[in-house]
Every structure is written in C-alpha cells, then in structure tokens.
N, C-alpha and C. Protein backbone atom coordinates (compact mmCIF):
# COMPACT_ATOMS: atom_id res chain seq x y z
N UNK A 1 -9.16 1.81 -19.89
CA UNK A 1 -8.56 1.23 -18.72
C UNK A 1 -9.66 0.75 -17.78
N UNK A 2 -9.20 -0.16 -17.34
CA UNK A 2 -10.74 -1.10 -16.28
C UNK A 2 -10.32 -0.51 -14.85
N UNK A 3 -11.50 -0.28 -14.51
CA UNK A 3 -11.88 0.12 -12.99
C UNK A 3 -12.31 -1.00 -12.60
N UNK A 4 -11.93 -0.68 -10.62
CA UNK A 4 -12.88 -2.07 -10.50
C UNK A 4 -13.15 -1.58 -9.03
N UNK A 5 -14.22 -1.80 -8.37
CA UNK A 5 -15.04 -0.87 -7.58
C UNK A 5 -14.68 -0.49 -6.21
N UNK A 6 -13.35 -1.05 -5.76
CA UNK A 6 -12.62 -1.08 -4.51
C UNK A 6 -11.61 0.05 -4.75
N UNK A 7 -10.96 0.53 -5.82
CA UNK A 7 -10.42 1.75 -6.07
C UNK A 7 -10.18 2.70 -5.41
N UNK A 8 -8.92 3.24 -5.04
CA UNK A 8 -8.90 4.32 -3.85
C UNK A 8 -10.14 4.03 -2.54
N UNK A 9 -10.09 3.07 -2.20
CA UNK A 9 -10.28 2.69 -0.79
C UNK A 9 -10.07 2.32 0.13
N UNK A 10 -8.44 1.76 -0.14
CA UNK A 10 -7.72 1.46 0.93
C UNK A 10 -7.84 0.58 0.93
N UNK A 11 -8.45 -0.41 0.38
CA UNK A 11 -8.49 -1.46 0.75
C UNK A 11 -7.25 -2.58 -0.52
N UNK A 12 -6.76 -3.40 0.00
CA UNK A 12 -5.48 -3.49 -0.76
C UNK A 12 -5.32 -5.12 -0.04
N UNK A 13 -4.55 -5.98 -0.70
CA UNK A 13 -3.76 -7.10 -0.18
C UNK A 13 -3.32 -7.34 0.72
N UNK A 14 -2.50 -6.25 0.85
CA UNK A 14 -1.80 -6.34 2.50
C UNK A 14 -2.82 -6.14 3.57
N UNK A 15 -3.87 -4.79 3.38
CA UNK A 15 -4.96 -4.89 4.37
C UNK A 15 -5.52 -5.84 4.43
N UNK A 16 -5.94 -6.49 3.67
CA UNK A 16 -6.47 -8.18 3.48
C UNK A 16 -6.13 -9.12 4.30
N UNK A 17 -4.67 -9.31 3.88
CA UNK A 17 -3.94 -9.80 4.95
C UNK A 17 -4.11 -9.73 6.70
N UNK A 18 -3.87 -8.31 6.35
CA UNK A 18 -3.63 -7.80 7.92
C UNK A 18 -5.23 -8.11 8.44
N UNK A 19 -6.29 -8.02 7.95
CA UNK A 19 -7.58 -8.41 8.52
C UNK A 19 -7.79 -9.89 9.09
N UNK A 20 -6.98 -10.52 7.62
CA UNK A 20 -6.93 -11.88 8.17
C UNK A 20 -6.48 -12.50 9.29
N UNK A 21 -5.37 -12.06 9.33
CA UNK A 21 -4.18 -12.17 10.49
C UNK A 21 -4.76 -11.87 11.66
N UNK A 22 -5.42 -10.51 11.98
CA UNK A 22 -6.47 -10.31 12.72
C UNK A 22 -7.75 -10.12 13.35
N UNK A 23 -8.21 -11.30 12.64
CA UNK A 23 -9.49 -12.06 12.85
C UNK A 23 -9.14 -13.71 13.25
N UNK A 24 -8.18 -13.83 12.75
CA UNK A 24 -7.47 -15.31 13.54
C UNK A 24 -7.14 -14.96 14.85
N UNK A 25 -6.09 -14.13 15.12
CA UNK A 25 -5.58 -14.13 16.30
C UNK A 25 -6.95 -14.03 17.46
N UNK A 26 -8.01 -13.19 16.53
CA UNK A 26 -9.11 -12.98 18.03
C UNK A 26 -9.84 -14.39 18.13
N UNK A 27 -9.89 -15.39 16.69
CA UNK A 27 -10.38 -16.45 16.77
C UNK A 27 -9.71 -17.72 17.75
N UNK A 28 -8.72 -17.14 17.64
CA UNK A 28 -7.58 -18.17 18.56
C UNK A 28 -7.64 -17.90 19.96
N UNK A 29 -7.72 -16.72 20.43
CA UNK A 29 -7.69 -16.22 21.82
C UNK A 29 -8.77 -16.88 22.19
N UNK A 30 -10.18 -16.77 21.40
CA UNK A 30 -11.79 -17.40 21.69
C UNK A 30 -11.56 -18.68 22.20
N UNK A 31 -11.01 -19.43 21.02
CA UNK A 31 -10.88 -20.73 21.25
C UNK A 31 -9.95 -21.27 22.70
N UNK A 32 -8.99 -20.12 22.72
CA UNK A 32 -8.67 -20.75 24.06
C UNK A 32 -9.40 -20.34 25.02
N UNK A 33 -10.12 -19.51 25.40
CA UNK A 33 -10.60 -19.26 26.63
C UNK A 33 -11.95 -20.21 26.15
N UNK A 34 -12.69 -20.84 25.41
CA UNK A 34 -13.51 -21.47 25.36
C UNK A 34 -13.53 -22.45 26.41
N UNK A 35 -14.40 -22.92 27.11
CA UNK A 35 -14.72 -24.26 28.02
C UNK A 35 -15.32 -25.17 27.40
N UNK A 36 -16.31 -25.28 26.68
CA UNK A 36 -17.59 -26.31 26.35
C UNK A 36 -17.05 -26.89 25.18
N UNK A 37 -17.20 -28.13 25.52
CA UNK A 37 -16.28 -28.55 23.99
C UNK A 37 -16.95 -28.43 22.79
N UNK A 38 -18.20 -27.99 22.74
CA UNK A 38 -18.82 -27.80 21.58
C UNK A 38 -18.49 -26.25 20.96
N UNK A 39 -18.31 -25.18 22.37
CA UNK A 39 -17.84 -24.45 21.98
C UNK A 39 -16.61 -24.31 21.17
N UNK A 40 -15.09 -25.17 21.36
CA UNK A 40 -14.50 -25.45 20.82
C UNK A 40 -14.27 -25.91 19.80
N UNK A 41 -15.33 -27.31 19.74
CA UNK A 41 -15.21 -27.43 18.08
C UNK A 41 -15.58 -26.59 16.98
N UNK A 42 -16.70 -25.22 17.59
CA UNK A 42 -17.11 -24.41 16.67
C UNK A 42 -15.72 -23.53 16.23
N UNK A 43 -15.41 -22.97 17.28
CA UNK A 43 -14.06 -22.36 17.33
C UNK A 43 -12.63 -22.78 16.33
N UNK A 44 -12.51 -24.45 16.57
CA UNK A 44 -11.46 -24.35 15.78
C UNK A 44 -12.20 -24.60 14.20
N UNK A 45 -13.48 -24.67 13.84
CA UNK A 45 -13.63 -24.78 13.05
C UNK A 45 -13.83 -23.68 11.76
N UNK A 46 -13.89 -22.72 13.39
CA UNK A 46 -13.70 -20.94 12.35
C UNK A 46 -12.00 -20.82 11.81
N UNK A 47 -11.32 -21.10 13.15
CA UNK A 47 -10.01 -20.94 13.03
C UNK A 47 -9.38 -21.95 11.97
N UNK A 48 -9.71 -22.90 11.60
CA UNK A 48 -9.51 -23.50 10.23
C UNK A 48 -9.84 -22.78 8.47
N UNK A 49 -11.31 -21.98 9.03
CA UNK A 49 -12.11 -21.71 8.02
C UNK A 49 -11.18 -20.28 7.88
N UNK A 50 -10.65 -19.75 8.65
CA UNK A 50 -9.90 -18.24 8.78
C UNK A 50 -8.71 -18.46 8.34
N UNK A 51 -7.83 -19.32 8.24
CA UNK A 51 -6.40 -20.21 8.30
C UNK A 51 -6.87 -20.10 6.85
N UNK A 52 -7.69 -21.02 5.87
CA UNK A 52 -7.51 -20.59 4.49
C UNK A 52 -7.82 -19.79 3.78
N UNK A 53 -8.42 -18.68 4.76
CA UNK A 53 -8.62 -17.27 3.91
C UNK A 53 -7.23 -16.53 4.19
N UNK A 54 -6.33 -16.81 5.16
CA UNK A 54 -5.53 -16.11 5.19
C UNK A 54 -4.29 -16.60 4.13
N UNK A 55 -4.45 -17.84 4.12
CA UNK A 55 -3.67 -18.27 2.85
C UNK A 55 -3.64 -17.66 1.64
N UNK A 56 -4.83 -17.58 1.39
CA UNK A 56 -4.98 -17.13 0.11
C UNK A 56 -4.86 -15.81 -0.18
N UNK A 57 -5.26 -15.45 1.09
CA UNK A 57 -4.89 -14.19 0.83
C UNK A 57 -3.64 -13.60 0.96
N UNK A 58 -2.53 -13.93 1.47
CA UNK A 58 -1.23 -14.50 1.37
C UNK A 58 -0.45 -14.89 -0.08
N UNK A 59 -1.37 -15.66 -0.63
CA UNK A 59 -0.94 -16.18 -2.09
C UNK A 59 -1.47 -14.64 -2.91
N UNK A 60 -2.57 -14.03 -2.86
CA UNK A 60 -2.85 -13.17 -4.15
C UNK A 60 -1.74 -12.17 -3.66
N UNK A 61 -1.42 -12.04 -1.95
CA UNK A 61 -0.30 -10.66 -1.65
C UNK A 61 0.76 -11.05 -2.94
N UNK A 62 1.44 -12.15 -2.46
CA UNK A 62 2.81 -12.67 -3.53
C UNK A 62 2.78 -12.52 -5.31
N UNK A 63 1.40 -12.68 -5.54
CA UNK A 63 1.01 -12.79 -6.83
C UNK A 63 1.18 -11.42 -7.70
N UNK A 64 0.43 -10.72 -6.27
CA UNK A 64 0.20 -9.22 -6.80
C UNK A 64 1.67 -8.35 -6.55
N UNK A 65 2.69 -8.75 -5.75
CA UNK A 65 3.76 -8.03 -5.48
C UNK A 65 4.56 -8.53 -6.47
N UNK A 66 4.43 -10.08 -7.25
CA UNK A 66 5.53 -10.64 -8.12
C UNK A 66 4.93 -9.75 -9.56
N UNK A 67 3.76 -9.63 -10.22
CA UNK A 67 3.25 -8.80 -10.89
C UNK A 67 3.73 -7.60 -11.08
N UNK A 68 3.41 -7.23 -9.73
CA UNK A 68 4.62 -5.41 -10.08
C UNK A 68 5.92 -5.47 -9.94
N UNK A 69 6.52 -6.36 -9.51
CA UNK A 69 7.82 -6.32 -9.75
C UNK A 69 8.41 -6.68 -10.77
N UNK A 70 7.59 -7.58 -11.61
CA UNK A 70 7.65 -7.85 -13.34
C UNK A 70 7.45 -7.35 -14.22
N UNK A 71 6.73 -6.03 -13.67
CA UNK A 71 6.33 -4.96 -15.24
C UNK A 71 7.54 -4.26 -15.49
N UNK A 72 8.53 -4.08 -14.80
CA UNK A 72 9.86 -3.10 -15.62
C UNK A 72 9.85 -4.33 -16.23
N UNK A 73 10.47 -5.56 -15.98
CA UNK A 73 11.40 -6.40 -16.72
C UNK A 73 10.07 -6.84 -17.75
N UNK A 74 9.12 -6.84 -17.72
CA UNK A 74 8.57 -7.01 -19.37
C UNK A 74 9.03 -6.09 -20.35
N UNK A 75 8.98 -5.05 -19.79
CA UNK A 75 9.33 -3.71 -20.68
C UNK A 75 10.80 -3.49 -21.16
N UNK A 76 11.82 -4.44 -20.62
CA UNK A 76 12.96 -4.53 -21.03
C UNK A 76 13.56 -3.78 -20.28
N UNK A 77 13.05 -3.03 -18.78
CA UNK A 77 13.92 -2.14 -18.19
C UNK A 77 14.32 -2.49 -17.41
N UNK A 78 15.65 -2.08 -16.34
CA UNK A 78 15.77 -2.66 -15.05
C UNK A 78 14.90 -2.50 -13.95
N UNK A 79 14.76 -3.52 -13.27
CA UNK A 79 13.91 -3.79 -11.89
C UNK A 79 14.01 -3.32 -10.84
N UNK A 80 14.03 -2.16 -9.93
CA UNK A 80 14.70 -2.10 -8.37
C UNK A 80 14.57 -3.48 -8.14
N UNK A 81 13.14 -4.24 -8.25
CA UNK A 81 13.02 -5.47 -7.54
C UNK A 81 13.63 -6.31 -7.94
N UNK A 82 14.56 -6.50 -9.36
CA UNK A 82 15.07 -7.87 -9.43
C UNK A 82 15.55 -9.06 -8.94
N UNK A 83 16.47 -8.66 -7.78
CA UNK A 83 16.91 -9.57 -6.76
C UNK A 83 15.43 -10.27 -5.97
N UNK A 84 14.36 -9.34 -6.19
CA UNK A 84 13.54 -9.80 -4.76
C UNK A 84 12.11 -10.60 -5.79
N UNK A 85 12.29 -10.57 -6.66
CA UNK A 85 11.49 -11.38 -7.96
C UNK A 85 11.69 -12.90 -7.75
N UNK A 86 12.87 -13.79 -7.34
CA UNK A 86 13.34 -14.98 -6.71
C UNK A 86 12.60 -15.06 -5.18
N UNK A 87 13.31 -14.33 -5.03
CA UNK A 87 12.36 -13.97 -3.02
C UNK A 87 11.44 -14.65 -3.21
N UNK A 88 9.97 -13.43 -3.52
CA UNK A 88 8.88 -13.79 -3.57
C UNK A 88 8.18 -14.81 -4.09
N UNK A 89 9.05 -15.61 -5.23
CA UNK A 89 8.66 -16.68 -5.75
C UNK A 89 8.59 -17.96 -4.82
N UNK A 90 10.02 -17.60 -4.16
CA UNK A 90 9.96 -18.61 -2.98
C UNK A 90 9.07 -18.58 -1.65
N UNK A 91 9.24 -17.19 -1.29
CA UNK A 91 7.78 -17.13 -0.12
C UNK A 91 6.18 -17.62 -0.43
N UNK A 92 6.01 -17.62 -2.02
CA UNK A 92 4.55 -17.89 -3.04
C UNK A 92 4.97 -19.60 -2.66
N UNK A 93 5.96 -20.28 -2.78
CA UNK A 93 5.92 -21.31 -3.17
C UNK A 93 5.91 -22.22 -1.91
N UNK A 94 6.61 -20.99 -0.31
CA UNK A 94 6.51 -21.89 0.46
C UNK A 94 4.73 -22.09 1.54
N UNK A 95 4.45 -20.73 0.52
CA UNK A 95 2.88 -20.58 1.22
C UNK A 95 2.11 -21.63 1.03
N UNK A 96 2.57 -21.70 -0.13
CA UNK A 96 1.57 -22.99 -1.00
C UNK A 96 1.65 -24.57 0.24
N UNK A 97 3.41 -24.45 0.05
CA UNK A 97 3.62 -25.90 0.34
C UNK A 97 3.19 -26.24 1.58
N UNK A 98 3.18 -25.18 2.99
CA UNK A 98 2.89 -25.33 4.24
C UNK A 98 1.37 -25.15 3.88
N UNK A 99 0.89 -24.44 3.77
CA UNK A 99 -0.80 -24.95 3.69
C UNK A 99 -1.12 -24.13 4.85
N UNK A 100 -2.66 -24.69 4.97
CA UNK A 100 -3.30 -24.11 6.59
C UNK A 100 -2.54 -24.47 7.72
N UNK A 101 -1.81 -25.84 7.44
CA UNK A 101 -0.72 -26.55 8.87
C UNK A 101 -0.24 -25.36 9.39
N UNK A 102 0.46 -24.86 8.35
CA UNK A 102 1.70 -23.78 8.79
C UNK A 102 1.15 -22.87 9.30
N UNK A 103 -0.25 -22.50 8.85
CA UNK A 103 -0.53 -21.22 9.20
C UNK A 103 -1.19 -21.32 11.00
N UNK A 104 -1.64 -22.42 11.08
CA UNK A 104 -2.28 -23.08 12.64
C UNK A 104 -1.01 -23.01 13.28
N UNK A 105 0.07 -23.68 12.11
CA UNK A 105 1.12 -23.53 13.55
C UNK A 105 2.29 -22.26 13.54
N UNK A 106 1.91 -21.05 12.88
CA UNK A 106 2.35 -19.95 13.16
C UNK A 106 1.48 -19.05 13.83
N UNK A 107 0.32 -19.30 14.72
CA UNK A 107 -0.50 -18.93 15.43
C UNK A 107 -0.80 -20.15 16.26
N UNK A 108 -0.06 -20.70 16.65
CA UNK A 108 0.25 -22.09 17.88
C UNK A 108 -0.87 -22.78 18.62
N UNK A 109 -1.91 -22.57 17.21
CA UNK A 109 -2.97 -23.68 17.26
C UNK A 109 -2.70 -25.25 16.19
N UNK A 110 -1.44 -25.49 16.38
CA UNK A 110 -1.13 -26.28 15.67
C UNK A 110 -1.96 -28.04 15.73
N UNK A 111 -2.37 -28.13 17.03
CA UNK A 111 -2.91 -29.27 17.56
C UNK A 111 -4.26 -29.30 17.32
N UNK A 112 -4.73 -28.21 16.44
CA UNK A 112 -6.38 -28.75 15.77
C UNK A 112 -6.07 -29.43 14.41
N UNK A 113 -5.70 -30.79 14.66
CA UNK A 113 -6.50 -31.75 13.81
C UNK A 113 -7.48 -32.68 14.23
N UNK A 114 -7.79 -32.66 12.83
CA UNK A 114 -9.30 -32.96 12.75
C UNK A 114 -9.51 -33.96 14.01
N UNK A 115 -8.65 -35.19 14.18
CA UNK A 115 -8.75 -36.46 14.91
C UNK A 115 -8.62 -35.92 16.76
N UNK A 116 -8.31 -34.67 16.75
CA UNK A 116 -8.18 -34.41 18.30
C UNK A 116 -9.37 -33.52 18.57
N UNK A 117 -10.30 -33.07 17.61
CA UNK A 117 -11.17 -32.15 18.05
C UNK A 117 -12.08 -33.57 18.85
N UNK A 118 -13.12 -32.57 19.96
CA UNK A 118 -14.48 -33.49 20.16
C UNK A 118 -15.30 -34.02 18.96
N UNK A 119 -15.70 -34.98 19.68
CA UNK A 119 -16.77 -35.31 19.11
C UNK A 119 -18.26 -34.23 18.95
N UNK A 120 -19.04 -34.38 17.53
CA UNK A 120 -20.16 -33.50 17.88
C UNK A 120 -21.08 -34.75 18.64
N UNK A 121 -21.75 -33.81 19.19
CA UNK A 121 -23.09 -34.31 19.70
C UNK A 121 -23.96 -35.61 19.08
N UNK A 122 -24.39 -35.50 17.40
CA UNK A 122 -24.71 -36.44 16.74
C UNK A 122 -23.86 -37.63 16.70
N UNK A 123 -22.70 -37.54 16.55
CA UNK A 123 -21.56 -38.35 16.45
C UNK A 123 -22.10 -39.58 17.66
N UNK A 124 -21.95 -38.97 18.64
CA UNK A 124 -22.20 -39.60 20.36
C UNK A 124 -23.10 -40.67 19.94
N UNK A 125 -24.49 -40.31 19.55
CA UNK A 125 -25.37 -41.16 19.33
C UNK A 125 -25.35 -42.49 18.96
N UNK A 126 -24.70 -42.21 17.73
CA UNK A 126 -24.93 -43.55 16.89
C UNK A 126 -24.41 -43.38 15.51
C-alpha cells in the first residue's frame, strides 16, 4: 500500500480549501485598503494568482469526495452517497465552468479585469 508523506497530518482538501479561501479573503481586504495604484495592481494580481489555487483546489475537493463516494458502487455495494454522486458531479462541473470569474465574484472582487487594473509604470513610458 503507498504512503505518501502528508499522512495523518491533517492536512486534507478541505483544509486546502479552507487555507485558500483564507488567504484570499486577507488578500482582498489588502487590496481594498490599498491606496497606491501600484500597490493595487500587485494586490489584485495575488488575488487572481490565489483565485486559481483556490479553484483547483476546489476541483481536487470534488474529485477526491466523487472518488470515495464511488468505491462502494465499484464494489457492487450500495452507496450512502448515491444520490450525492450526481451532486458533486455537478458542483465539479460548475467549478470548472465559472472559472476564477466566479471565484472574484464570490469574494466581490469581481471588477479586477485585466482592462480596469492601472497601468504599470513601464507601460506609461512608451
């Protein structure tokens, strides 16, 4: 049987998640109290860069919960989860489809696109 080096550490998908989730929200608070627009563009550019780790990490939660809820029914047995085997397929599928958008705009930084951030500095020049 394969080990793999995170093992009884607590550390798990959902904590994953939940890190993610909360490392955005402090990235988002930053960004708003930011003034300097350079500060800002750094800001939403974390909060973008945080937005698709939380995705994904989002997608392996679904992956890894549709997984265990599929090992009775490989085995030919009944599922507690059966009903919720559809669920999750659909929450996997709507993660996918909303993207980072969704995730900016379920943390109501929805208005960082690319075309509204500042300009950088080099940009200005020339």
């Amino acid at each position: 049987m394969a080990q793999w080096l995170g093992q009884f550490s607590g550390l798990t998908h959902e904590t994953r998640v939940q890190d993610a989730e909360d490392a955005l929200k402090h990235v988002v608070q930053a960004f708003r109290n930011a003034s300097a627009p350079h500060e800002q563009e750094k800001k939403a550019k974390n909060i973008r860069h945080l937005a698709g780790r939380l995705l994904q990490a989002r997608i392996r939660l679904f992956k890894a919960r549709l997984s265990r809820a599929s090992e009775p029914r490989m085995a030919g047995l009944p599922s507690p989860w059966s009903d919720g085997i559809d669920h999750l397929r659909e929450q996997e599928n709507a993660a996918r489809a909303g993207g980072v958008q969704a995730i900016l705009i379920e943390f109501g930084v929805d208005e960082l696109d690319r075309s509204d951030l500042p300009k950088p500095l080099n940009a200005e020049r020339g």
